[in-house]
Protein backbone atom coordinates (compact mmCIF):
# COMPACT_ATOMS: atom_id res chain seq x y z
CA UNK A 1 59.93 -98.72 -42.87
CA UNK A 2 58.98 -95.17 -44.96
CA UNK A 3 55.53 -96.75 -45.24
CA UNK A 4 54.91 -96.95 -41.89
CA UNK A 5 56.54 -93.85 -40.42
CA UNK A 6 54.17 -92.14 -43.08
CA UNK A 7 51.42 -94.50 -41.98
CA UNK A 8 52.20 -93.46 -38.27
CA UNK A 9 51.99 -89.18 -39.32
CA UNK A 10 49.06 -89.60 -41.34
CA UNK A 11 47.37 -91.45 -38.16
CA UNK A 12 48.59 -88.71 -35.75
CA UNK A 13 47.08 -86.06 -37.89
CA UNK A 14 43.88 -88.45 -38.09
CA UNK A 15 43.75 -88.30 -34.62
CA UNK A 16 44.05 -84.47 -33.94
CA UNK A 17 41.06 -84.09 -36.54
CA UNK A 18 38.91 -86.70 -34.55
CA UNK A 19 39.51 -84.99 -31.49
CA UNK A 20 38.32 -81.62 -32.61
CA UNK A 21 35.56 -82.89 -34.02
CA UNK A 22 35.23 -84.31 -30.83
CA UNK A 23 35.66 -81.64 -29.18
CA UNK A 24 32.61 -79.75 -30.95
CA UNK A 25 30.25 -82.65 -30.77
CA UNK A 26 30.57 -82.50 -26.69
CA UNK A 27 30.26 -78.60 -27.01
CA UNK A 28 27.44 -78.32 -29.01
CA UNK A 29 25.84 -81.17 -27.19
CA UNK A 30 26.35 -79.71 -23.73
CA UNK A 31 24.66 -76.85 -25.09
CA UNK A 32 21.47 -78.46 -26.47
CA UNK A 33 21.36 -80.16 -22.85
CA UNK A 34 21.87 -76.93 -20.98
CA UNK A 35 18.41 -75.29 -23.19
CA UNK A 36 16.47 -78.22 -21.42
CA UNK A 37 13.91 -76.92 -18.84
CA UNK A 38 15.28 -78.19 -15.35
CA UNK A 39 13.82 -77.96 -12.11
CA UNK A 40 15.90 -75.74 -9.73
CA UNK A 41 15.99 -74.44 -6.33
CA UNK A 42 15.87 -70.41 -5.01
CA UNK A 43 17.84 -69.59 -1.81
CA UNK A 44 17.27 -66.49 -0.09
CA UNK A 45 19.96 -65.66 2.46
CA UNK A 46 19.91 -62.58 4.95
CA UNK A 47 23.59 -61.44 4.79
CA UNK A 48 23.04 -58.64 7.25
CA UNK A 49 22.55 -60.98 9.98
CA UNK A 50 25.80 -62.54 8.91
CA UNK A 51 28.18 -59.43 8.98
CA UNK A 52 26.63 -58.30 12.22
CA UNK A 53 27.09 -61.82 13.62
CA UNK A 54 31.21 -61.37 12.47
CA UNK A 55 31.32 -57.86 13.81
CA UNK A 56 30.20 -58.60 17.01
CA UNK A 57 32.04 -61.63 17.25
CA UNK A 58 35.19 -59.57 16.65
CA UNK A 59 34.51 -56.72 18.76
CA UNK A 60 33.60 -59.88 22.05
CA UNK A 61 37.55 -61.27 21.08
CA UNK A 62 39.00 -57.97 22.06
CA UNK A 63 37.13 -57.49 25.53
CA UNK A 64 37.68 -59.11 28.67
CA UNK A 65 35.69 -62.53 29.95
CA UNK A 66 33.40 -60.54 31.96
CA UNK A 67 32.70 -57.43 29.67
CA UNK A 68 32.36 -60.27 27.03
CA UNK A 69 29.43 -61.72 29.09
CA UNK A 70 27.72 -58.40 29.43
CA UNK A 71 28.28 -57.70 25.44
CA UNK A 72 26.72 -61.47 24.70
CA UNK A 73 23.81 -61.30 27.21
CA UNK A 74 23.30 -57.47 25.41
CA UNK A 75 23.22 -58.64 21.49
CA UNK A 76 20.74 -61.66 22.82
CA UNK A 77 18.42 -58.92 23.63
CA UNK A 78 19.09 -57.17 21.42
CA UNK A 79 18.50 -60.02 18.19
CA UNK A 80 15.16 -61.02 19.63
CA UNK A 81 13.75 -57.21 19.23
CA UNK A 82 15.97 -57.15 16.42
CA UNK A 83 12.81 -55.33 13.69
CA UNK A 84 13.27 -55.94 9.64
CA UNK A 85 15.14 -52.84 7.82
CA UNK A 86 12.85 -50.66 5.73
CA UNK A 87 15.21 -50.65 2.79
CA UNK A 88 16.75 -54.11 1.14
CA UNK A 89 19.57 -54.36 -0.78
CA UNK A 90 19.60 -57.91 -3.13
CA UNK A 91 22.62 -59.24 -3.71
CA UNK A 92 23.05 -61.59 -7.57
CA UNK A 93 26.09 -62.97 -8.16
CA UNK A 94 26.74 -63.75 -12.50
CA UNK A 95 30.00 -65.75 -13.10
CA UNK A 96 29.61 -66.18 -16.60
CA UNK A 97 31.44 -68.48 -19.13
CA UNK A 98 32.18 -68.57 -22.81
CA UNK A 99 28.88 -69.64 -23.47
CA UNK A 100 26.68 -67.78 -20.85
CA UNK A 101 25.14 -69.97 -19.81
CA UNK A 102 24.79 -68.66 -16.42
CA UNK A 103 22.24 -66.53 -17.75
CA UNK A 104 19.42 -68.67 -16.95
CA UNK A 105 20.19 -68.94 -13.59
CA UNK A 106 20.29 -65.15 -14.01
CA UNK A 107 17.33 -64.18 -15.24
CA UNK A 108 15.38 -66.28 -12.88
CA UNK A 109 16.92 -64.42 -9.81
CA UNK A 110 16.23 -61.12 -11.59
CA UNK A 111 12.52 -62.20 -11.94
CA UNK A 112 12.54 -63.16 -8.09
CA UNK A 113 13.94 -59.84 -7.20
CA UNK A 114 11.70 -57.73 -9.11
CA UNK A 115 8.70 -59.58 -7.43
CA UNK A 116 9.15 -58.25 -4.19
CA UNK A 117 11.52 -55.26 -4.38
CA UNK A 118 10.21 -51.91 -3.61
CA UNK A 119 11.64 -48.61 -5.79
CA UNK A 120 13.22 -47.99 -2.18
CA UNK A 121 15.34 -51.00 -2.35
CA UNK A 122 18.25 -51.42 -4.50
CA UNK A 123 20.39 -54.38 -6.75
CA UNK A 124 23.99 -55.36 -6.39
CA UNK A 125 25.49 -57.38 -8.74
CA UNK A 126 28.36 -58.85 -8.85
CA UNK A 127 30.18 -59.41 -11.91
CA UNK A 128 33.14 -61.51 -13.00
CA UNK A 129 33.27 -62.33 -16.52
CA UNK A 130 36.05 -62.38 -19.36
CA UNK A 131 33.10 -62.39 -22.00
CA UNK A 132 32.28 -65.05 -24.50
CA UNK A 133 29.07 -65.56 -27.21
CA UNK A 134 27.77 -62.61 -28.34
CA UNK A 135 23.96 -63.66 -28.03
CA UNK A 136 24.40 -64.67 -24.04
CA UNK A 137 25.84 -62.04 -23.06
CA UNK A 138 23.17 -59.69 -24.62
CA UNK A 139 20.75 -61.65 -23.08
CA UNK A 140 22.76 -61.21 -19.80
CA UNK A 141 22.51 -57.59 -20.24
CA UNK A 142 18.84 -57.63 -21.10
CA UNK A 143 18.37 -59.23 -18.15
CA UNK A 144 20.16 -56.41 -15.79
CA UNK A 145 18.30 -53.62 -17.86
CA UNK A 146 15.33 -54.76 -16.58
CA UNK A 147 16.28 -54.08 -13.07
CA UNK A 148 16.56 -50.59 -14.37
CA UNK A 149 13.44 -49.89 -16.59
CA UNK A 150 11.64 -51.14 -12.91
CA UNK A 151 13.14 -47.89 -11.72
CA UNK A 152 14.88 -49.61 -8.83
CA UNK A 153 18.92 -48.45 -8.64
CA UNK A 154 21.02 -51.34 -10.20
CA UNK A 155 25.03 -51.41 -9.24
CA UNK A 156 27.23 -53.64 -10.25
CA UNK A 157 30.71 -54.44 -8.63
CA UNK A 158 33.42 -56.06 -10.38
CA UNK A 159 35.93 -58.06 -7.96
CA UNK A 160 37.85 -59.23 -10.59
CA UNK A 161 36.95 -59.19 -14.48
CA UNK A 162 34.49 -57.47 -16.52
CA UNK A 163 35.73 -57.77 -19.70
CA UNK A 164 34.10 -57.38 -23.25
CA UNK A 165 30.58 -59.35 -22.39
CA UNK A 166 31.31 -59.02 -18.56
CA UNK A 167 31.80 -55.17 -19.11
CA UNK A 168 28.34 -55.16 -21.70
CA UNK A 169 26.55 -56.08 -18.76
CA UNK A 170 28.49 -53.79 -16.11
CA UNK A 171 27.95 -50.80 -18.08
CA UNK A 172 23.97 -51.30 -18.13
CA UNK A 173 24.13 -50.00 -14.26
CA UNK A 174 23.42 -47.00 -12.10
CA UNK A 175 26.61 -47.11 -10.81
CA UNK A 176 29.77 -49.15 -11.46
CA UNK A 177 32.31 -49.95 -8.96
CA UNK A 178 35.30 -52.29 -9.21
CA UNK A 179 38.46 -53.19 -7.21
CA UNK A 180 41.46 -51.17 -7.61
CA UNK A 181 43.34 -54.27 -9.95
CA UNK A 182 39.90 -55.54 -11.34
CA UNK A 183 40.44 -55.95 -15.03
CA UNK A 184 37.50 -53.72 -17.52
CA UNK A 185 36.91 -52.65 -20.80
CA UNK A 186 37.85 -55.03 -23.83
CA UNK A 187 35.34 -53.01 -25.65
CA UNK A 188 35.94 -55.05 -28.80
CA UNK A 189 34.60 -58.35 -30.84
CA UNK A 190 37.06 -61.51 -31.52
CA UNK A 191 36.21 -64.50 -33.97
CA UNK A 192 38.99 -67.21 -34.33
CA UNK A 193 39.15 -71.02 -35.71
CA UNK A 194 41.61 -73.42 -36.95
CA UNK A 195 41.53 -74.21 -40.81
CA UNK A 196 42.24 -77.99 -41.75
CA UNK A 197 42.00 -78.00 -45.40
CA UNK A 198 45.58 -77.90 -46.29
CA UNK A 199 46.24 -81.03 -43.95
CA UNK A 200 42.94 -82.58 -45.53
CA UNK A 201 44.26 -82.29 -49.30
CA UNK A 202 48.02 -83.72 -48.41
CA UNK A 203 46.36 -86.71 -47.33
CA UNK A 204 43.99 -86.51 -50.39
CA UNK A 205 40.43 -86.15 -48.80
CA UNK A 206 38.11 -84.64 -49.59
CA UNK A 207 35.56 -82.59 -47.92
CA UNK A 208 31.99 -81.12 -49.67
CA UNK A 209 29.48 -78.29 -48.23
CA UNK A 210 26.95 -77.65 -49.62
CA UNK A 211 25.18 -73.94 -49.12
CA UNK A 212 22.10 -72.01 -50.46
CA UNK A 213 22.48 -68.32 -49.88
CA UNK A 214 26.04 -66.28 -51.42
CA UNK A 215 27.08 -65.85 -47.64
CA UNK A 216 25.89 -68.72 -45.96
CA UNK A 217 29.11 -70.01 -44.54
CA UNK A 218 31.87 -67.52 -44.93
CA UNK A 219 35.02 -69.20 -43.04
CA UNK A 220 34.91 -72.93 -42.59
CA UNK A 221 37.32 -75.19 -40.69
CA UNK A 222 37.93 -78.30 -43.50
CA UNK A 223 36.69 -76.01 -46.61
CA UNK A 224 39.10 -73.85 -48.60
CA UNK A 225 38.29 -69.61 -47.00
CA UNK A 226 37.68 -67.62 -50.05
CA UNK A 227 39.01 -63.79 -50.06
CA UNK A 228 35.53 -62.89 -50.26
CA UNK A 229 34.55 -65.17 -47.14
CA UNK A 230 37.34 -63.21 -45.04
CA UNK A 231 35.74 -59.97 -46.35
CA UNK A 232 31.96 -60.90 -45.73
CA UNK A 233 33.86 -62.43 -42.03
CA UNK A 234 35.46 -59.00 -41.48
CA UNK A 235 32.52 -57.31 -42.02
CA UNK A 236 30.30 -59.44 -39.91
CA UNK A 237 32.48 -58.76 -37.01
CA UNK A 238 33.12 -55.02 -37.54
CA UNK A 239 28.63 -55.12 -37.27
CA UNK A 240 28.68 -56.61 -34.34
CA UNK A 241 31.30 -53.88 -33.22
CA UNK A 242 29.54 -50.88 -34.05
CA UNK A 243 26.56 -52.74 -32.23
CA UNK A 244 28.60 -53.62 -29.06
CA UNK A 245 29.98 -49.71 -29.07
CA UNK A 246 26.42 -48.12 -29.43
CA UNK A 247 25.32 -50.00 -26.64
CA UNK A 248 27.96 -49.06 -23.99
CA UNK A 249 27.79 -45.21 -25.49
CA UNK A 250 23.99 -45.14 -24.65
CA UNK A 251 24.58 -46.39 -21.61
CA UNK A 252 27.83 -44.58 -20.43
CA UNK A 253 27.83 -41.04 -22.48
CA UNK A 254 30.45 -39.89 -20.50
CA UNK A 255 33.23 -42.24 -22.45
CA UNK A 256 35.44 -41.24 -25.01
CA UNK A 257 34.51 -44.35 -26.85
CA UNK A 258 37.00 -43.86 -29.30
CA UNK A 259 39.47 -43.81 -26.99
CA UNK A 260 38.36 -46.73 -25.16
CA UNK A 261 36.39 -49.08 -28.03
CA UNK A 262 40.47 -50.66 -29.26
CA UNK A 263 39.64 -54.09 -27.53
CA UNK A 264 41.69 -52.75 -24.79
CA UNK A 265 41.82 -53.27 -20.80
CA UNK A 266 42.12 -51.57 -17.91
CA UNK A 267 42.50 -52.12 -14.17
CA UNK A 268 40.53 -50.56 -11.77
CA UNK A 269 42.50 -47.20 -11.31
CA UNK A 270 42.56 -46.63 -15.12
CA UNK A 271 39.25 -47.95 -15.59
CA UNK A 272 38.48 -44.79 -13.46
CA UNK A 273 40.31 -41.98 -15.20
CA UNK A 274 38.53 -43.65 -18.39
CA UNK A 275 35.06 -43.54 -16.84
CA UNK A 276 34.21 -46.85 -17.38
CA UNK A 277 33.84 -47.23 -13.59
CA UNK A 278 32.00 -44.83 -11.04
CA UNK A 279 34.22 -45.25 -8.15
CA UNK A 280 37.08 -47.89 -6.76
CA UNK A 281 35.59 -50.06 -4.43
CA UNK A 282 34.89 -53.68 -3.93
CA UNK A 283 31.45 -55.20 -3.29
CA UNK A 284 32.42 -56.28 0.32
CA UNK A 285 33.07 -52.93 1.25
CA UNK A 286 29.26 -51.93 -0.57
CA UNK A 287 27.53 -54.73 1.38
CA UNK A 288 28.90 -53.74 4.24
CA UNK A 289 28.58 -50.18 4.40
CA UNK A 290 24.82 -51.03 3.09
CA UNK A 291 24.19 -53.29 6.34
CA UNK A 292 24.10 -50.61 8.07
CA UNK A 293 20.58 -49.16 7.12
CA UNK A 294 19.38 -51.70 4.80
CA UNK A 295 19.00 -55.98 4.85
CA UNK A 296 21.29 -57.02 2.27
CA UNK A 297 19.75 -59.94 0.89
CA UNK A 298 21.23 -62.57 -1.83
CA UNK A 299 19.22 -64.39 -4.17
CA UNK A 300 20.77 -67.24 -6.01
CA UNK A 301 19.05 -69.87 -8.33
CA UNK A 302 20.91 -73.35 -9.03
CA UNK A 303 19.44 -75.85 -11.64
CA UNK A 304 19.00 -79.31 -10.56
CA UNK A 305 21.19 -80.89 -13.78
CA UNK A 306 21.24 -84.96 -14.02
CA UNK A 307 24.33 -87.16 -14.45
CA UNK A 308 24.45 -86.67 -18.43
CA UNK A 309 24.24 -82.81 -17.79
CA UNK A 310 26.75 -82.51 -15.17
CA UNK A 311 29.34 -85.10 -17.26
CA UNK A 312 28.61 -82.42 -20.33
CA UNK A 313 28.91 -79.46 -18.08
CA UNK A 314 32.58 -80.80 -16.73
CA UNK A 315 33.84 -81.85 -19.94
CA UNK A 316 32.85 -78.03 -21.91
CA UNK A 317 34.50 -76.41 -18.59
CA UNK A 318 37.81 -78.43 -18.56
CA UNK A 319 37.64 -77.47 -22.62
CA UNK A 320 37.41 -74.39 -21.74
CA UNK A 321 39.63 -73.77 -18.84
CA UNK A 322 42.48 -75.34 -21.00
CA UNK A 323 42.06 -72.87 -24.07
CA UNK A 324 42.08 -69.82 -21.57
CA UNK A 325 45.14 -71.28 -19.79
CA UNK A 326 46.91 -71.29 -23.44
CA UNK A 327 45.33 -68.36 -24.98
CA UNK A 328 46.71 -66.11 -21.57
CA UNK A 329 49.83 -67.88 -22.36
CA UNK A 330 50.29 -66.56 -26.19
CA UNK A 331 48.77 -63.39 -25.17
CA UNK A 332 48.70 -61.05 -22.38
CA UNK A 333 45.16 -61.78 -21.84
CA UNK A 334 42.22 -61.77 -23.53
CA UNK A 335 41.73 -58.58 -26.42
């Protein structure tokens, strides 16, 4: 009986190891699939026409049957000598993941944008991001910096999250402007993973890696971590810090980025008396304010994925919508 409840833990623990192995085969292999060229499609949509086409709409509800008439028969005439605004406001929308992905999508639309936008017209873009990979999100940021080094005015309005990636890519703009409980800053650089070697030797296997270079692997997840591995880890991370703060302090001056660099957050109104936003606003109020003397355009890219793309693409975003659903739980959110 001993034998096989010890048979029964030993398979249990089997199993957890398969399944995060598992779990990083489908990750990694999503990711190779995602760097695949793919086909896509550009949409251009005229969101003027859309918020006038609400207003009005509104404004006919309130009046009578017959003024209503009149009004109708009036905005018909109206439309068809309706003439295209000088200035243009385009509209991008970037809701990135862990793994940035997105950015592809992004930098297309960027490209699109720059080919026809005028140094009278402006960008809007809307972030909502927790952060993620390091690399993507630089690339995000490249990507928004180029709108700027165009000389064309770049905004970007946070809804909801721009935090440590999200808020790399924010702080690249003109002007920032988020919602009064939109969530900012996390100005700081995480690196966890679980370690399976102690479950590994009580069930007497053994595991091999084999390395050229003193620091090519530091921390592993079935070798034994060396002191030295946390320290090289450490300092690796601390890098990338220094890196992450330079950036937002050449970009924002104004910051106390002492202050503000802790891997903290901050929601709109304190994001404000920190300066890490220009001014409280959300983008609907921006778009609609700027439909008034300019076309506010929005330009969004989708990739055409196939059925072994889209099954990847699923399974990495379930993956990842269950770690952030436990992570929130252990901690506030994410520093």
């Amino acid at each position: 009986m001993e034998f096989l409840v010890e048979l029964g833990i030993f398979l249990g623990k089997a199993l957890v190891i398969v399944a995060a192995v598992f779990m990083i085969v489908t990750i990694v292999g999503a990711a190779a699939m995602r760097q695949k060229e793919n086909k896509g499609e550009l949409s251009v949509d005229n969101l003027s026409k859309q918020l006038r086409k609400t207003t009005q709409q509104i404004r006919h509800s309130l009046m009578s049957k017959k003024a209503r008439k009149k009004a109708e028969k009036a905005a018909k005439k109206d439309a068809s000598h309706e003439a295209e605004a000088e200035k243009k406001l385009f509209v991008i929308d970037f809701k990135g993941s862990m793994d940035a992905h997105e950015v592809e999508s992004l930098r297309r639309e960027v490209t699109a944008v720059l080919g026809i936008a005028d140094k009278d017209d402006e960008v809007l873009v809307r972030v909502e991001s927790g952060g993620g990979v390091v690399h993507g999100y630089g690339l995000a940021a490249s990507q928004l910096q180029r709108i700027r080094d165009k000389g064309i005015k770049l905004t970007v309005a946070v809804d909801k999250v721009a935090a440590s990636g999200g808020y790399m890519m924010a702080c690249v703009a003109d002007k920032v402007v988020a919602a009064p409980f939109a969530i900012l800053g996390s100005i700081g650089v995480l690196a966890q993973l679980p370690n399976f070697n102690k479950l590994l030797k009580k069930n007497d296997i053994d595991y091999e890696q084999i390395t050229a270079g003193e620091y090519k692997r530091t921390l592993t997840l079935f070798g034994e971590n060396t002191e030295d591995g946390r320290k090289k880890f450490q300092q690796d991370i601390d890098d990338v810090h220094v890196l992450f703060k330079n950036f937002v302090g050449e970009h924002r001056p104004q910051l106390d980025m002492d202050k503000v660099a802790t891997g903290e957050i901050w929601f709109g109104t304190q994001a404000l008396e920190q300066k890490l936003v220009d001014e409280i606003m959300t983008s609907d109020d921006l778009m609609l304010a700027a439909s008034e003397k300019s076309d506010v355009i929005k330009v969004t890219y989708k990739p055409k994925k196939n059925l072994t793309e889209r099954f990847s693409h699923s399974a990495s975003t379930a993956i990842e919508s269950t770690l952030m659903r436990w992570f929130q739980r252990s901690s506030y959110w994410y520093r």
